[in-house]
N, C-alpha and C. Protein backbone atom coordinates (compact mmCIF):
# COMPACT_ATOMS: atom_id res chain seq x y z
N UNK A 1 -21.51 -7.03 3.72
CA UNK A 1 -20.68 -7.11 2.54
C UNK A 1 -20.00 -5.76 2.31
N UNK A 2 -18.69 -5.68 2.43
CA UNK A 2 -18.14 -4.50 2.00
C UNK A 2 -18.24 -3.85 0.35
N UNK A 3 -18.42 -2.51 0.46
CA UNK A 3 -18.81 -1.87 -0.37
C UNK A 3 -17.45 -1.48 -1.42
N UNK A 4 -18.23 -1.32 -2.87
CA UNK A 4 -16.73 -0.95 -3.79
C UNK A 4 -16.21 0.29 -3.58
N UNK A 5 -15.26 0.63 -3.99
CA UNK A 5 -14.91 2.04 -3.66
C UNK A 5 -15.20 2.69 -4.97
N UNK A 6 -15.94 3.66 -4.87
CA UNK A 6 -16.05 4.86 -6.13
C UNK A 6 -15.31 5.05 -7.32
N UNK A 7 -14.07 4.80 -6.48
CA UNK A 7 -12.76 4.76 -7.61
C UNK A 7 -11.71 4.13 -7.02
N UNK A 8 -10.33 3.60 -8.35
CA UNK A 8 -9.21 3.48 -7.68
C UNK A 8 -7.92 4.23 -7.42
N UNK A 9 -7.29 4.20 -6.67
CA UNK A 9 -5.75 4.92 -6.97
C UNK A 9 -5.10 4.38 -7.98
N UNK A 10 -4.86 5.70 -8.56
CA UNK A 10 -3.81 5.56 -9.54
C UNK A 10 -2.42 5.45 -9.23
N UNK A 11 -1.63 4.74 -9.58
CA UNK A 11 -0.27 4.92 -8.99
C UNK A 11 0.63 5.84 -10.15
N UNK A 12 1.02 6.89 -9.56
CA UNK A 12 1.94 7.71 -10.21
C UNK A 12 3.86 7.59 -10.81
N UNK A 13 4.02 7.26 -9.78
CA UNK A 13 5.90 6.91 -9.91
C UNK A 13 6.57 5.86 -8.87
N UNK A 14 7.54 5.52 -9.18
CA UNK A 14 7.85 4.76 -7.78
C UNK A 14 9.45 5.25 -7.44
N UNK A 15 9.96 5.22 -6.80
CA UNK A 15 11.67 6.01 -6.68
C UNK A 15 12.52 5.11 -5.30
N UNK A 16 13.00 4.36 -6.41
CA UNK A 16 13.78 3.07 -4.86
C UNK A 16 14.87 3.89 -4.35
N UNK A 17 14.90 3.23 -3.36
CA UNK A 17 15.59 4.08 -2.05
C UNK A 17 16.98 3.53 -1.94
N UNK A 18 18.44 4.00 -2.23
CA UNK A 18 19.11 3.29 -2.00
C UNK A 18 20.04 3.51 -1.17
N UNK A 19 20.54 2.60 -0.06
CA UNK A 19 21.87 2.99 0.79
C UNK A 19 23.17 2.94 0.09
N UNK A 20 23.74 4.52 0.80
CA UNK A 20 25.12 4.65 0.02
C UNK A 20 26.04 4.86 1.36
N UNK A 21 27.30 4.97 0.98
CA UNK A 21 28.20 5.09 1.82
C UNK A 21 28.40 6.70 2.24
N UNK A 22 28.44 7.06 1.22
CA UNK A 22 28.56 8.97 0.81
C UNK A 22 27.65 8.93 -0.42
N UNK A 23 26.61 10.32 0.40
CA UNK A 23 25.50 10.75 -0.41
C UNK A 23 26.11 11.71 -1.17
N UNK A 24 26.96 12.68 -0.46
CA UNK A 24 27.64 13.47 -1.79
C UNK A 24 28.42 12.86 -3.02
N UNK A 25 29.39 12.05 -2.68
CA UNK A 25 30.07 10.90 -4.05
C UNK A 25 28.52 10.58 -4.69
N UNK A 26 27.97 10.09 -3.92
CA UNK A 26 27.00 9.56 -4.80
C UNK A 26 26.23 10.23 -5.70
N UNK A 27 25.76 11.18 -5.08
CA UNK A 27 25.06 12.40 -5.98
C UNK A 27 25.90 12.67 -7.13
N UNK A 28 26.88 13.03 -6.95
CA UNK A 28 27.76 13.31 -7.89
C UNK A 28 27.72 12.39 -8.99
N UNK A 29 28.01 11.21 -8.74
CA UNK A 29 28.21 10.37 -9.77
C UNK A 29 26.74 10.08 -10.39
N UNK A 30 25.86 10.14 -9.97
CA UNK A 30 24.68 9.70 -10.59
C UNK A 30 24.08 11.00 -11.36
N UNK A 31 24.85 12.62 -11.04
CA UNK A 31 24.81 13.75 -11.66
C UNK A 31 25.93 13.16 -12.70
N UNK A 32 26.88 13.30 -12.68
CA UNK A 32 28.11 13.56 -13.41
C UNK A 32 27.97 12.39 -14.46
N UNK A 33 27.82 11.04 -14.24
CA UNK A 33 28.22 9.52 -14.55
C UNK A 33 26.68 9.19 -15.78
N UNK A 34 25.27 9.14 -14.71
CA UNK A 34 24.28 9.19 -15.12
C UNK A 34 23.33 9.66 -16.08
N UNK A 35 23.58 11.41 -15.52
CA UNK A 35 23.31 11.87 -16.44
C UNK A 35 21.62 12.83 -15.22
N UNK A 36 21.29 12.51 -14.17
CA UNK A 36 20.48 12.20 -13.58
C UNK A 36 20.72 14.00 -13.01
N UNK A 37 20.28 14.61 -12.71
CA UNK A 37 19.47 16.13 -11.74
C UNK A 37 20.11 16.03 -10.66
N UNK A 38 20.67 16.28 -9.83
CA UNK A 38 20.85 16.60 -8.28
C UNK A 38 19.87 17.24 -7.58
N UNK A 39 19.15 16.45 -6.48
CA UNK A 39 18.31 17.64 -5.91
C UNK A 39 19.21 17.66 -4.63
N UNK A 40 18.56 18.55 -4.04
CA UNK A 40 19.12 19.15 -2.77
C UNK A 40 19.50 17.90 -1.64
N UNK A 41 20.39 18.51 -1.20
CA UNK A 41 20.60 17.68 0.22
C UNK A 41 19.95 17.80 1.17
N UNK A 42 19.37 17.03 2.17
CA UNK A 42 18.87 17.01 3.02
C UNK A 42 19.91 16.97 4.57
N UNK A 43 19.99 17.37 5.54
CA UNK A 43 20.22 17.07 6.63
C UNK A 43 22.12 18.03 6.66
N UNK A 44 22.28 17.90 8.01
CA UNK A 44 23.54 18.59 8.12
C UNK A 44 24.34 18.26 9.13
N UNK A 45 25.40 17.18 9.02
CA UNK A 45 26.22 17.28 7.70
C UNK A 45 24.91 16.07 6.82
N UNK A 46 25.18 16.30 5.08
CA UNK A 46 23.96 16.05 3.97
C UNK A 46 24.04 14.06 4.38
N UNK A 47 22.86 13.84 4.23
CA UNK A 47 22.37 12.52 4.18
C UNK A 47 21.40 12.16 3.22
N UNK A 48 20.99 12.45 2.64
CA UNK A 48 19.72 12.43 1.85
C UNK A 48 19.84 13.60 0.54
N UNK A 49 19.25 12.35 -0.77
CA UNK A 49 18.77 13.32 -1.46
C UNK A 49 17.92 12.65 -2.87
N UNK A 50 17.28 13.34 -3.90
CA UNK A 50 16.66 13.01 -4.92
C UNK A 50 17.12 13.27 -5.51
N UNK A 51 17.70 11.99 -6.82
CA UNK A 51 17.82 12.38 -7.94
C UNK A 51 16.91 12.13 -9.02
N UNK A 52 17.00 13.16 -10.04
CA UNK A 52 15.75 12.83 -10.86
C UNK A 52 16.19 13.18 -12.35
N UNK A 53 16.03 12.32 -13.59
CA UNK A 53 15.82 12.64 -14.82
C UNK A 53 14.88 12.12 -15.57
N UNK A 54 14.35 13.05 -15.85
CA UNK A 54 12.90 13.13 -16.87
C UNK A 54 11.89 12.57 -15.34
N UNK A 55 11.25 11.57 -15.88
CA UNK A 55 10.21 11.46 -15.05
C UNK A 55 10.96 9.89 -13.48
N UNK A 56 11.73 9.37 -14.21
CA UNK A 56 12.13 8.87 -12.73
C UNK A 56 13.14 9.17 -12.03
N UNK A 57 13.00 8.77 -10.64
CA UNK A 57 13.37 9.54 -9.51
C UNK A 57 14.64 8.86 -8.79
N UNK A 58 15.21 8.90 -8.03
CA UNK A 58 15.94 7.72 -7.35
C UNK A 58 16.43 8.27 -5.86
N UNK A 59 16.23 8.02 -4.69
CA UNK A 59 16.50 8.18 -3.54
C UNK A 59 17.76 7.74 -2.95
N UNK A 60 18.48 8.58 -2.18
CA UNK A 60 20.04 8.04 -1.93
C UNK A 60 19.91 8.53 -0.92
N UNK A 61 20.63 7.45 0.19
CA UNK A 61 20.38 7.70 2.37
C UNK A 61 21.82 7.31 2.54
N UNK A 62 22.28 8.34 2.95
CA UNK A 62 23.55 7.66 3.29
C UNK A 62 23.29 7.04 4.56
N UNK A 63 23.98 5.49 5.12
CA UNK A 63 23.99 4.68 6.22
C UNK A 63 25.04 5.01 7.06
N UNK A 64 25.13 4.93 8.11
CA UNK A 64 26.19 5.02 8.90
C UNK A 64 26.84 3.63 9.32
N UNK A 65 26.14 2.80 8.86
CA UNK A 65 27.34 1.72 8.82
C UNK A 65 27.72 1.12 7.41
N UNK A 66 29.20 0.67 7.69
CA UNK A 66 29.54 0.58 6.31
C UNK A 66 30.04 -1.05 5.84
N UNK A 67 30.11 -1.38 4.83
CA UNK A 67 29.38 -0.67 3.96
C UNK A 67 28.25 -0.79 3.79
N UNK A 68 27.13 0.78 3.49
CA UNK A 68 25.76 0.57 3.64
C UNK A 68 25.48 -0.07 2.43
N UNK A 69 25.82 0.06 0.72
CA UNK A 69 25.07 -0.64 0.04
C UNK A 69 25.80 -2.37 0.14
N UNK A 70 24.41 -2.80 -0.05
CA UNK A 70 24.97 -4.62 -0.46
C UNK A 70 23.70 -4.40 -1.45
N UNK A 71 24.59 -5.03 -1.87
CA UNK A 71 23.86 -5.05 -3.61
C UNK A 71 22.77 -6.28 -3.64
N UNK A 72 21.86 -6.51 -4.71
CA UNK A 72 20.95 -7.29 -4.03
C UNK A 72 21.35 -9.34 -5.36
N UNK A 73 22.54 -8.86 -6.00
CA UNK A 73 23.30 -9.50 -6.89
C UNK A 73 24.35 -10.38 -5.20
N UNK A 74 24.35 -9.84 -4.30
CA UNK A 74 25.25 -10.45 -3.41
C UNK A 74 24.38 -11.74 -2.91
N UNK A 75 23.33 -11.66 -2.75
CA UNK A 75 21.94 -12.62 -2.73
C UNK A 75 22.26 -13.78 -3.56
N UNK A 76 21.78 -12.90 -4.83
CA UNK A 76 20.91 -14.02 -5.98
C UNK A 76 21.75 -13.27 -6.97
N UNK A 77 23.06 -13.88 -7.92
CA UNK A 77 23.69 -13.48 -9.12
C UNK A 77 22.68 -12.74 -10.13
N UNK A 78 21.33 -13.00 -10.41
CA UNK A 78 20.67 -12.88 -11.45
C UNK A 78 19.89 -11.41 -11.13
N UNK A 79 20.33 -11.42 -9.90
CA UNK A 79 19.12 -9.95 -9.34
C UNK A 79 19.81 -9.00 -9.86
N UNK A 80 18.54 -7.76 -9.73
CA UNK A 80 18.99 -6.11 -10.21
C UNK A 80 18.79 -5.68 -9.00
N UNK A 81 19.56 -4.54 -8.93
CA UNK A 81 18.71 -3.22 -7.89
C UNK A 81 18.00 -1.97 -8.57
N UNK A 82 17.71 -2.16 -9.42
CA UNK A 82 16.89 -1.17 -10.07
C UNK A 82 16.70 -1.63 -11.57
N UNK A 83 15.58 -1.00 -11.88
CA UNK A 83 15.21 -1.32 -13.52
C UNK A 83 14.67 0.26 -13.89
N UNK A 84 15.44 1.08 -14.89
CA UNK A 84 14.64 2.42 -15.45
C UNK A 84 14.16 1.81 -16.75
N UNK A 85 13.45 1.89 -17.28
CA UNK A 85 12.53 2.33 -18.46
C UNK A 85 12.68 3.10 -18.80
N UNK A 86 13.72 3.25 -20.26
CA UNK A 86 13.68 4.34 -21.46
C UNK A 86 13.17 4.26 -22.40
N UNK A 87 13.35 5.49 -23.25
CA UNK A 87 12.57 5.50 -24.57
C UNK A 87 14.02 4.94 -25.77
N UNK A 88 14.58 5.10 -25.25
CA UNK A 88 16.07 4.65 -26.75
C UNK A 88 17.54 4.55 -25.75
N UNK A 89 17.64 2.82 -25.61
CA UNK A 89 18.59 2.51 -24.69
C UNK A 89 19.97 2.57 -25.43
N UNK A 90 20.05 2.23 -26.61
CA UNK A 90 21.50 2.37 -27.81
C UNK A 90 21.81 4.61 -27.56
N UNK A 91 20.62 5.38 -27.72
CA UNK A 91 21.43 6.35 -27.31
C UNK A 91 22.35 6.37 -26.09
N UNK A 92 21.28 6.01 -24.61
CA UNK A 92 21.95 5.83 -23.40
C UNK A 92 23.33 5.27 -23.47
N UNK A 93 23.29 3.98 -24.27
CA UNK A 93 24.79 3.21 -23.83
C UNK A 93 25.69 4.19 -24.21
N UNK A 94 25.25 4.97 -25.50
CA UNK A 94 26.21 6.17 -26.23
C UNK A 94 26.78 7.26 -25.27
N UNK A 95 25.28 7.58 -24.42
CA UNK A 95 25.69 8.73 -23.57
C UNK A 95 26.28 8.28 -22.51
N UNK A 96 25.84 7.30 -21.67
CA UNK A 96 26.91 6.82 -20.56
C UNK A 96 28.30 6.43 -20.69
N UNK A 97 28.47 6.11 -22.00
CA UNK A 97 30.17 5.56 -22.41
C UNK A 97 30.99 6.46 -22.38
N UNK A 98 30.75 7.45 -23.14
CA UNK A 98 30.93 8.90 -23.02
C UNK A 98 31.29 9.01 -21.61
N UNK A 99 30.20 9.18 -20.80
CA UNK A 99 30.40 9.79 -19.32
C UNK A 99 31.24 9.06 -18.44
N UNK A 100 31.73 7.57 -19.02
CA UNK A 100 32.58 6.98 -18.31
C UNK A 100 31.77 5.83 -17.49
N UNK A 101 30.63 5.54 -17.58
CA UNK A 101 30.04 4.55 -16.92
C UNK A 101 30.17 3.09 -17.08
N UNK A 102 30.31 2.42 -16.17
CA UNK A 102 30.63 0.81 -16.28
C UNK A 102 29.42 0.19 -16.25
N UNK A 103 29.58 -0.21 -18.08
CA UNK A 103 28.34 -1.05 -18.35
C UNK A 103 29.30 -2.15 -18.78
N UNK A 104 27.98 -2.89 -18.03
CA UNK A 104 28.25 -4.55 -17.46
C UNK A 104 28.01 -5.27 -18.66
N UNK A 105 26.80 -4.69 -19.32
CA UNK A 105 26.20 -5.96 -20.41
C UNK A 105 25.77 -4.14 -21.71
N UNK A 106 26.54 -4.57 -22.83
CA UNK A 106 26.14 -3.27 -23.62
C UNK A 106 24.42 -3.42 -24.24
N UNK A 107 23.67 -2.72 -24.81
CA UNK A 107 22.23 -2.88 -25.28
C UNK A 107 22.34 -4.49 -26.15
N UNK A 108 21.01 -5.08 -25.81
CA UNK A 108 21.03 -6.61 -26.49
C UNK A 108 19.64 -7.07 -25.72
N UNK A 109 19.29 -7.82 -27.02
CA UNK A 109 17.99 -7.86 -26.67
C UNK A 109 17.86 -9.32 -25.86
N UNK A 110 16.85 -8.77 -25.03
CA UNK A 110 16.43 -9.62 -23.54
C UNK A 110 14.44 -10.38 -23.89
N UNK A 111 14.53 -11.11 -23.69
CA UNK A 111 13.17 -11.43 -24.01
C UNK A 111 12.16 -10.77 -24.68
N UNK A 112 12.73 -9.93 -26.20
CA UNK A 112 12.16 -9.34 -26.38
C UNK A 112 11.98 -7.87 -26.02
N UNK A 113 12.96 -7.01 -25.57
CA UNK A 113 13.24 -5.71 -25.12
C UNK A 113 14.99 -5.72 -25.08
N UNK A 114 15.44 -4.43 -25.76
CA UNK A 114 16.56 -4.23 -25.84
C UNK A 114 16.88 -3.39 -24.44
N UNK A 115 17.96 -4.36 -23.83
CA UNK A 115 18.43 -3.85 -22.37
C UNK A 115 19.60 -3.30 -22.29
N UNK A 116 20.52 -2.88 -21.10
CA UNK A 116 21.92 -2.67 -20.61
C UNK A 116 21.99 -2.91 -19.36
N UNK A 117 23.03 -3.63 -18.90
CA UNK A 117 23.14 -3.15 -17.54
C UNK A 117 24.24 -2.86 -17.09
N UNK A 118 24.49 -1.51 -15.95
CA UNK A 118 25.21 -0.39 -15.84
C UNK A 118 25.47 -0.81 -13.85
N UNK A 119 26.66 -0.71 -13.51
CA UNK A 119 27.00 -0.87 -12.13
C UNK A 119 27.42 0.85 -12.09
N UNK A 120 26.60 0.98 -10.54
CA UNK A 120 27.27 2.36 -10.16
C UNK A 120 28.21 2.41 -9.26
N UNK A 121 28.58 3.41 -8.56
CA UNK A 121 29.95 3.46 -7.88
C UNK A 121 30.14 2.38 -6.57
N UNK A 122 28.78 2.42 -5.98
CA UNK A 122 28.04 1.75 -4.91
C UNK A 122 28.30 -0.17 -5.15
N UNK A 123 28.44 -0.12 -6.60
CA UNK A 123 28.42 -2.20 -6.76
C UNK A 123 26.59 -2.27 -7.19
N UNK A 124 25.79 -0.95 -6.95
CA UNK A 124 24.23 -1.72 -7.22
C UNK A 124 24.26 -1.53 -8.84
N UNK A 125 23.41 -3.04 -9.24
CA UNK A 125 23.63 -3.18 -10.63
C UNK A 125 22.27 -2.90 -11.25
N UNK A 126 22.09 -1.76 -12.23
CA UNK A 126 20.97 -1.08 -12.68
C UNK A 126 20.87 -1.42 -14.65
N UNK A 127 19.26 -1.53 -14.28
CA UNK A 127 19.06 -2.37 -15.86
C UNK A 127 18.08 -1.27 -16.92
N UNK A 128 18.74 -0.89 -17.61
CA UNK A 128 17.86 0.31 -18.57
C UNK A 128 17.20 -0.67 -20.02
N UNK A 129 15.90 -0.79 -19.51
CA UNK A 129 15.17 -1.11 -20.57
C UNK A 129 14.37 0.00 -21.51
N UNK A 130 14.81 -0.69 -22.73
CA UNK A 130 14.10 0.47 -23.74
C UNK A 130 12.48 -0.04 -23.85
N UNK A 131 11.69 1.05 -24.30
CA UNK A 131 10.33 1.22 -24.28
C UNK A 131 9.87 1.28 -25.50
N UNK A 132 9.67 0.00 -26.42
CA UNK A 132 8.98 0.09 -28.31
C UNK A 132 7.95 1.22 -27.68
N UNK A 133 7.78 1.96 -29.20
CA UNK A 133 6.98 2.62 -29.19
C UNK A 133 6.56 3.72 -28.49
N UNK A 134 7.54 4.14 -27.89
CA UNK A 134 7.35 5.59 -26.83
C UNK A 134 7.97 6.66 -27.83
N UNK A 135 6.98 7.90 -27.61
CA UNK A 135 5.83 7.87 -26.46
C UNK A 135 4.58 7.28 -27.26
N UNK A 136 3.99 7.02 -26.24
CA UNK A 136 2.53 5.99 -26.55
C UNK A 136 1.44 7.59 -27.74
């Protein structure tokens, strides 16, 4: 009989990986548009990089064939390619409108959680849910 383990892993963050056409446009816009950190580029000429605000992360690879993103809405109409979790999504829509971002659906409540959803330069369609009660 296999034995329990002592303890479990905790899972810390998760940071989806997404194919872009150009990692620099992209960076940019998810700096500039988003609102999101630039981290460094990876590789030369740049292919890779992390972006990060506050605590989530988001991974961008540029593909060499094009076009690398297909959105996952090209599938199934109803799909996302990403979901962030905020603490106050009516500021966000404020701050992204501002920054020029194309939101698809403005904050409105979704089963009970007030959402948005925001297309980036790429066509992937990203869903910012607000978080009652944060911080815990």
């Amino acid at each position: 009989m296999p034995q329990e383990p002592e303890h479990e892993a905790v899972f810390l963050e998760a940071a989806p990986f997404l194919l872009v056409d150009d990692v620099v446009k992209s960076g940019k816009y998810w700096r500039d548009v988003l609102g999101f950190n630039l981290g460094r580029y990876f590789g030369n000429p740049p292919g890779f990089t992390i972006m990060q605000r506050n605590s989530a992360r988001v991974m961008l690879r540029q593909a060499p064939a094009q076009p690398a993103a297909i959105t996952n809405t090209s599938k199934l109409r109803e799909a996302l390619d990403l979901y962030i979790w905020v603490s106050d999504v009516t500021a966000l829509a404020d701050e992204l409108k501002r920054r020029g971002a194309d939101i698809v659906n403005p904050p409105e409540l979704e089963d009970g959680r007030r959402e948005m959803l925001v297309r980036d330069l790429n066509g992937y369609l990203i869903c910012f849910g607000e978080v009652r009660g944060w911080p815990y």
